[in-house]
N, C-alpha and C. Protein backbone atom coordinates (compact mmCIF):
# COMPACT_ATOMS: atom_id res chain seq x y z
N UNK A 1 -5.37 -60.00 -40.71
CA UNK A 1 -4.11 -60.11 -40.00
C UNK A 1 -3.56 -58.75 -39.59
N UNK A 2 -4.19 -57.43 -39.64
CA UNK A 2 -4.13 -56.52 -39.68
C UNK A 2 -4.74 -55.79 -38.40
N UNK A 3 -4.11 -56.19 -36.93
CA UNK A 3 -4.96 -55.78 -35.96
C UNK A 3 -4.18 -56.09 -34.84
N UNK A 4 -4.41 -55.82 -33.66
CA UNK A 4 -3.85 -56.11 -32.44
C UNK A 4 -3.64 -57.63 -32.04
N UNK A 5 -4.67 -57.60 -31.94
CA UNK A 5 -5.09 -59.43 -31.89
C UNK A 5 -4.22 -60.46 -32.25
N UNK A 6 -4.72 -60.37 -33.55
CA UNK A 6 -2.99 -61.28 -34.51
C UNK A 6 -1.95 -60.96 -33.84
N UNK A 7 -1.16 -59.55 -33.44
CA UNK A 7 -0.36 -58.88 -33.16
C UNK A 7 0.33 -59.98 -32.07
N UNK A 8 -0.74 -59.46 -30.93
CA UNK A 8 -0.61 -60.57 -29.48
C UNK A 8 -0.29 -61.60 -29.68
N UNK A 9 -0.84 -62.73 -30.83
CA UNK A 9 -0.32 -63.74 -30.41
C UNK A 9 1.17 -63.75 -31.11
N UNK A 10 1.21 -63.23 -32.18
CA UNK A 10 2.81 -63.16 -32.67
C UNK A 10 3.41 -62.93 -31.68
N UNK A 11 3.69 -62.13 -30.83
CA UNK A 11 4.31 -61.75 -29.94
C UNK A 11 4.66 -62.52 -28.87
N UNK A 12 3.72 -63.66 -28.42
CA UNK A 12 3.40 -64.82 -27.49
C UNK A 12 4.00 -65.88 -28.29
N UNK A 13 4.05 -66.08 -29.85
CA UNK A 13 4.72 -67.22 -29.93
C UNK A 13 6.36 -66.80 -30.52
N UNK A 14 6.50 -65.62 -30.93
CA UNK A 14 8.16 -64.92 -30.74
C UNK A 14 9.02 -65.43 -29.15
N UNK A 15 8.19 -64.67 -27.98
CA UNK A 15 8.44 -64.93 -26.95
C UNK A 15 8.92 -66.81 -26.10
N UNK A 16 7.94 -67.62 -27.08
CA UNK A 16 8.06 -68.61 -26.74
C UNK A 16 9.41 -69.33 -27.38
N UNK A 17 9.90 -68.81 -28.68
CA UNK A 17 10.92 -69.52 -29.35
C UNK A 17 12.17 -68.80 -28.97
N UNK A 18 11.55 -67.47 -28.46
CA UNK A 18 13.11 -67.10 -27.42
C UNK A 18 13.44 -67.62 -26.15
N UNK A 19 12.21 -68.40 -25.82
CA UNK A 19 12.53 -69.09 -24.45
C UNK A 19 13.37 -70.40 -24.92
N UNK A 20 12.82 -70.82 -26.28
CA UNK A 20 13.53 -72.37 -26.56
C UNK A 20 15.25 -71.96 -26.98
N UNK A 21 15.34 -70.78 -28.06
CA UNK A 21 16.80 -71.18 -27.93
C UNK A 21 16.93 -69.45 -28.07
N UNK A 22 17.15 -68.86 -27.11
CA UNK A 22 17.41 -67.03 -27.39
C UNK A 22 18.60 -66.88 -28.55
N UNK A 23 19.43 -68.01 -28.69
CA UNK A 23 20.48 -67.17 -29.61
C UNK A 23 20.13 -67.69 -30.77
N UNK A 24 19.20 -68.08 -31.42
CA UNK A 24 19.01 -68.60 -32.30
C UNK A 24 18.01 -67.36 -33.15
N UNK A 25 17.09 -67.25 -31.57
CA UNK A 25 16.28 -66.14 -31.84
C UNK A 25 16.94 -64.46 -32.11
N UNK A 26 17.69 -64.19 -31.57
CA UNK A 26 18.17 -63.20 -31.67
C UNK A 26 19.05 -62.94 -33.03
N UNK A 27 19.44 -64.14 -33.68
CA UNK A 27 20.32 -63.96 -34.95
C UNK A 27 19.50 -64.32 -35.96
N UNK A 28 18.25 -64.78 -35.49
CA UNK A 28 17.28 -65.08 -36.91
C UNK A 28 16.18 -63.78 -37.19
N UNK A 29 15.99 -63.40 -35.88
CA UNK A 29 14.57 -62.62 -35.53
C UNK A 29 14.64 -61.31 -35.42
N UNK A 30 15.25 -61.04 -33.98
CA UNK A 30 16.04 -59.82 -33.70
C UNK A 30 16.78 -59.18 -34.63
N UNK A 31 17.43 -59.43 -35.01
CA UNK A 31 18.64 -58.98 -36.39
C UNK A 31 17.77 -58.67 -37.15
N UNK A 32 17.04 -59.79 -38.29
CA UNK A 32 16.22 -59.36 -39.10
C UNK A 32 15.20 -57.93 -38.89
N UNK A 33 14.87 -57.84 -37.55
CA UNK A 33 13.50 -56.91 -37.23
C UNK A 33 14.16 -56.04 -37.04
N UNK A 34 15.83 -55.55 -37.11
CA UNK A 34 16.48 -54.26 -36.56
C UNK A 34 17.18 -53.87 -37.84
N UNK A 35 17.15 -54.95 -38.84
CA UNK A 35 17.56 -54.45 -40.16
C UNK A 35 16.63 -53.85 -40.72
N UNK A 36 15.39 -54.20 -40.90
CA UNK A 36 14.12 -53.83 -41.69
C UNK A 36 13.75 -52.20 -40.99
N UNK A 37 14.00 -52.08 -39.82
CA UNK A 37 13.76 -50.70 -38.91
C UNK A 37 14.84 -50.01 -39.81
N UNK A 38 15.98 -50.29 -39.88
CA UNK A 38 16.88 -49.35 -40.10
C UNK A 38 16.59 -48.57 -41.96
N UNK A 39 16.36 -49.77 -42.64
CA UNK A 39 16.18 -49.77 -43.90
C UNK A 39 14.69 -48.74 -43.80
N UNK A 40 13.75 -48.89 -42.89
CA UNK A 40 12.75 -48.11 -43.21
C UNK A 40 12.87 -46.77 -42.63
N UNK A 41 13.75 -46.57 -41.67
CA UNK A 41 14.13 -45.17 -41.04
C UNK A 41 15.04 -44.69 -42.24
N UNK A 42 15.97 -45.32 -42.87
CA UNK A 42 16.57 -44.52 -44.14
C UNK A 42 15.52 -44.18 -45.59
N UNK A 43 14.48 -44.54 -45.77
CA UNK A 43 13.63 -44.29 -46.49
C UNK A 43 12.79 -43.26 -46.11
N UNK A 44 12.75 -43.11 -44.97
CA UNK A 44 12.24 -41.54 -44.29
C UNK A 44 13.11 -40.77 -44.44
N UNK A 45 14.42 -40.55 -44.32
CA UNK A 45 15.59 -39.76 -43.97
C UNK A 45 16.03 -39.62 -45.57
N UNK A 46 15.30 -40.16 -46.11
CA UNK A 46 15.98 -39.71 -47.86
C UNK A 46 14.28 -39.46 -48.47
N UNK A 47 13.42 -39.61 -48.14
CA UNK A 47 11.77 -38.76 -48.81
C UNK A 47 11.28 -37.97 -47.74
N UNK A 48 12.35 -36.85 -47.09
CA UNK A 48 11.40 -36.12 -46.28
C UNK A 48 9.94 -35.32 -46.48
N UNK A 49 9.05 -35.65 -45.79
CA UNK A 49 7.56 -34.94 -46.01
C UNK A 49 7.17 -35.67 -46.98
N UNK A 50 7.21 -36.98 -47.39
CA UNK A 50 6.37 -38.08 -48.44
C UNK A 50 6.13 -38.83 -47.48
N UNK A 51 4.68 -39.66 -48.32
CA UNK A 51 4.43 -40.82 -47.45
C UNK A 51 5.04 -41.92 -48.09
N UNK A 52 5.07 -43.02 -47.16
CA UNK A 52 5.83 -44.23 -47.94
C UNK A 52 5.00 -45.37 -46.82
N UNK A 53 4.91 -46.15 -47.62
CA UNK A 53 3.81 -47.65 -47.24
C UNK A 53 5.14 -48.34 -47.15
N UNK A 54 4.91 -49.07 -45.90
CA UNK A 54 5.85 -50.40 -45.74
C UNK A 54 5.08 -51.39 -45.42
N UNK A 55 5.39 -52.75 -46.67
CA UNK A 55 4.60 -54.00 -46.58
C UNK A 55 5.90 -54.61 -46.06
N UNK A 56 5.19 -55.44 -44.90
CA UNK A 56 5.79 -56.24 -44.27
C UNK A 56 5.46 -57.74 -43.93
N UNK A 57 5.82 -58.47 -43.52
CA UNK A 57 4.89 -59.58 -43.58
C UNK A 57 3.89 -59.88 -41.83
N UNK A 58 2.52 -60.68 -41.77
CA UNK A 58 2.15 -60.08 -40.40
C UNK A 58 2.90 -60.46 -39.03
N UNK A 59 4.08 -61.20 -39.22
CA UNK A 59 4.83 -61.35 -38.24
C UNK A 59 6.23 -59.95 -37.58
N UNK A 60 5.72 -58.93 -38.41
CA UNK A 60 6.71 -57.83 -37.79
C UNK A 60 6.37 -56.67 -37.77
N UNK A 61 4.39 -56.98 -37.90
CA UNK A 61 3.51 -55.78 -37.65
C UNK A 61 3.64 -54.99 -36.44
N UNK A 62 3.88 -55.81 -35.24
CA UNK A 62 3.76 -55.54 -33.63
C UNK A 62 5.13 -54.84 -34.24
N UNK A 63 6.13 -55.15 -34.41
CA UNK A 63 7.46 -54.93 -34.16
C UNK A 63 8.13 -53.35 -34.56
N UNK A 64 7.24 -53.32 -35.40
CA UNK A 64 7.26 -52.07 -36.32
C UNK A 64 6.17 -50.86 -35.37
N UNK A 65 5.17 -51.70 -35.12
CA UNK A 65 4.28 -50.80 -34.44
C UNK A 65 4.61 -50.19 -32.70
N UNK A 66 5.01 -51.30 -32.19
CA UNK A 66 6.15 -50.83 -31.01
C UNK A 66 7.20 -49.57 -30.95
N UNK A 67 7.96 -49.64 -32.00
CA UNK A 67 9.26 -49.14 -32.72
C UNK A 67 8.86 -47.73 -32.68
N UNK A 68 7.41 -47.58 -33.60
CA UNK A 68 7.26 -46.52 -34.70
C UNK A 68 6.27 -45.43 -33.84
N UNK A 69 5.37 -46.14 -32.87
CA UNK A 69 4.39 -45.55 -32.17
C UNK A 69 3.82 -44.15 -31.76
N UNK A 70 5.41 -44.00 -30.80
CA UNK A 70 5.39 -43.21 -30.32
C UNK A 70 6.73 -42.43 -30.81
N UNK A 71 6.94 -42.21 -31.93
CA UNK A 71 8.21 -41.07 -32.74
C UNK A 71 6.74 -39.73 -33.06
N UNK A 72 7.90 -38.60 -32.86
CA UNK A 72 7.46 -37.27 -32.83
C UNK A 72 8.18 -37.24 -34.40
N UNK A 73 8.61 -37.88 -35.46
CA UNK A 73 8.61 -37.37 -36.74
C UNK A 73 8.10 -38.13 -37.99
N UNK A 74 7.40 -38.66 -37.02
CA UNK A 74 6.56 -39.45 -38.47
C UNK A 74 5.36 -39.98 -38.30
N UNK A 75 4.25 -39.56 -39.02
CA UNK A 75 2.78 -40.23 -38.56
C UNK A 75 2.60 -41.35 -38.85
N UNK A 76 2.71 -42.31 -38.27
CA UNK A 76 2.33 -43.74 -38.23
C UNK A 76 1.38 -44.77 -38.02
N UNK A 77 0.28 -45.18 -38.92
CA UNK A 77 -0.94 -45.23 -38.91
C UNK A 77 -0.66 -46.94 -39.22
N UNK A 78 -1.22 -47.45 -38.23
CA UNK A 78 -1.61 -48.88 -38.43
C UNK A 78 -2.78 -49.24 -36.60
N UNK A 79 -4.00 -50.00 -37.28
CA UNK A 79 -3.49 -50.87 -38.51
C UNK A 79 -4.47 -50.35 -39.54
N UNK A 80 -4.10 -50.22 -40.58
CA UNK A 80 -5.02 -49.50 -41.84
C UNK A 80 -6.28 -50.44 -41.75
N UNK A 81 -7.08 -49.27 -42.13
CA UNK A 81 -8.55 -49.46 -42.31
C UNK A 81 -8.84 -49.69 -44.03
C-alpha cells in the first residue's frame, strides 16, 4: 500500500465522495488531512535536525506526499523501501 498506485486510486475515490456530498467531505476529510499536516509540521518545528517517521494510515499517504514534496526544509522520503 506503499506506492503511487494505491496513491491514485485513493485519490480517485476521495475525489468521487467530494463529488457526492463536498461538505461532508470537507468536514470529515479535508479538516482531518489539515489537522494531521499541522500536528506533523509542529513535530518538525519542536525536533529540529531529527528524523521523525509519521505512520499514517494508506488513505493520507498521497496527501502528505503532495503537501511535503516539494518543502526546501525537510527531506521527505516516501514511499519507503
Amino acid at each position: 500500500f506503499n506506492n503511487f498506485e494505491v496513491d491514485n486510486l485513493v485519490k480517485k475515490k476521495q475525489q468521487y465522495l467530494e463529488d457526492l456530498n463536498p461538505r461532508v467531505q470537507s468536514l470529515i476529510w479535508t479538516s482531518r488531512n489539515q489537522l494531521m499536516i499541522f500536528r506533523i509540521q509542529k513535530a518538525i518545528q519542536e525536533n529540529p535536525g531529527k528524523k521523525i517517521l509519521c505512520t499514517v494510515g494508506m488513505e493520507h499517504n498521497y496527501m502528505l506526499y503532495d503537501f511535503f514534496k516539494d518543502s526546501d526544509d525537510i527531506e521527505f522520503i516516501y514511499p519507503i523501501k
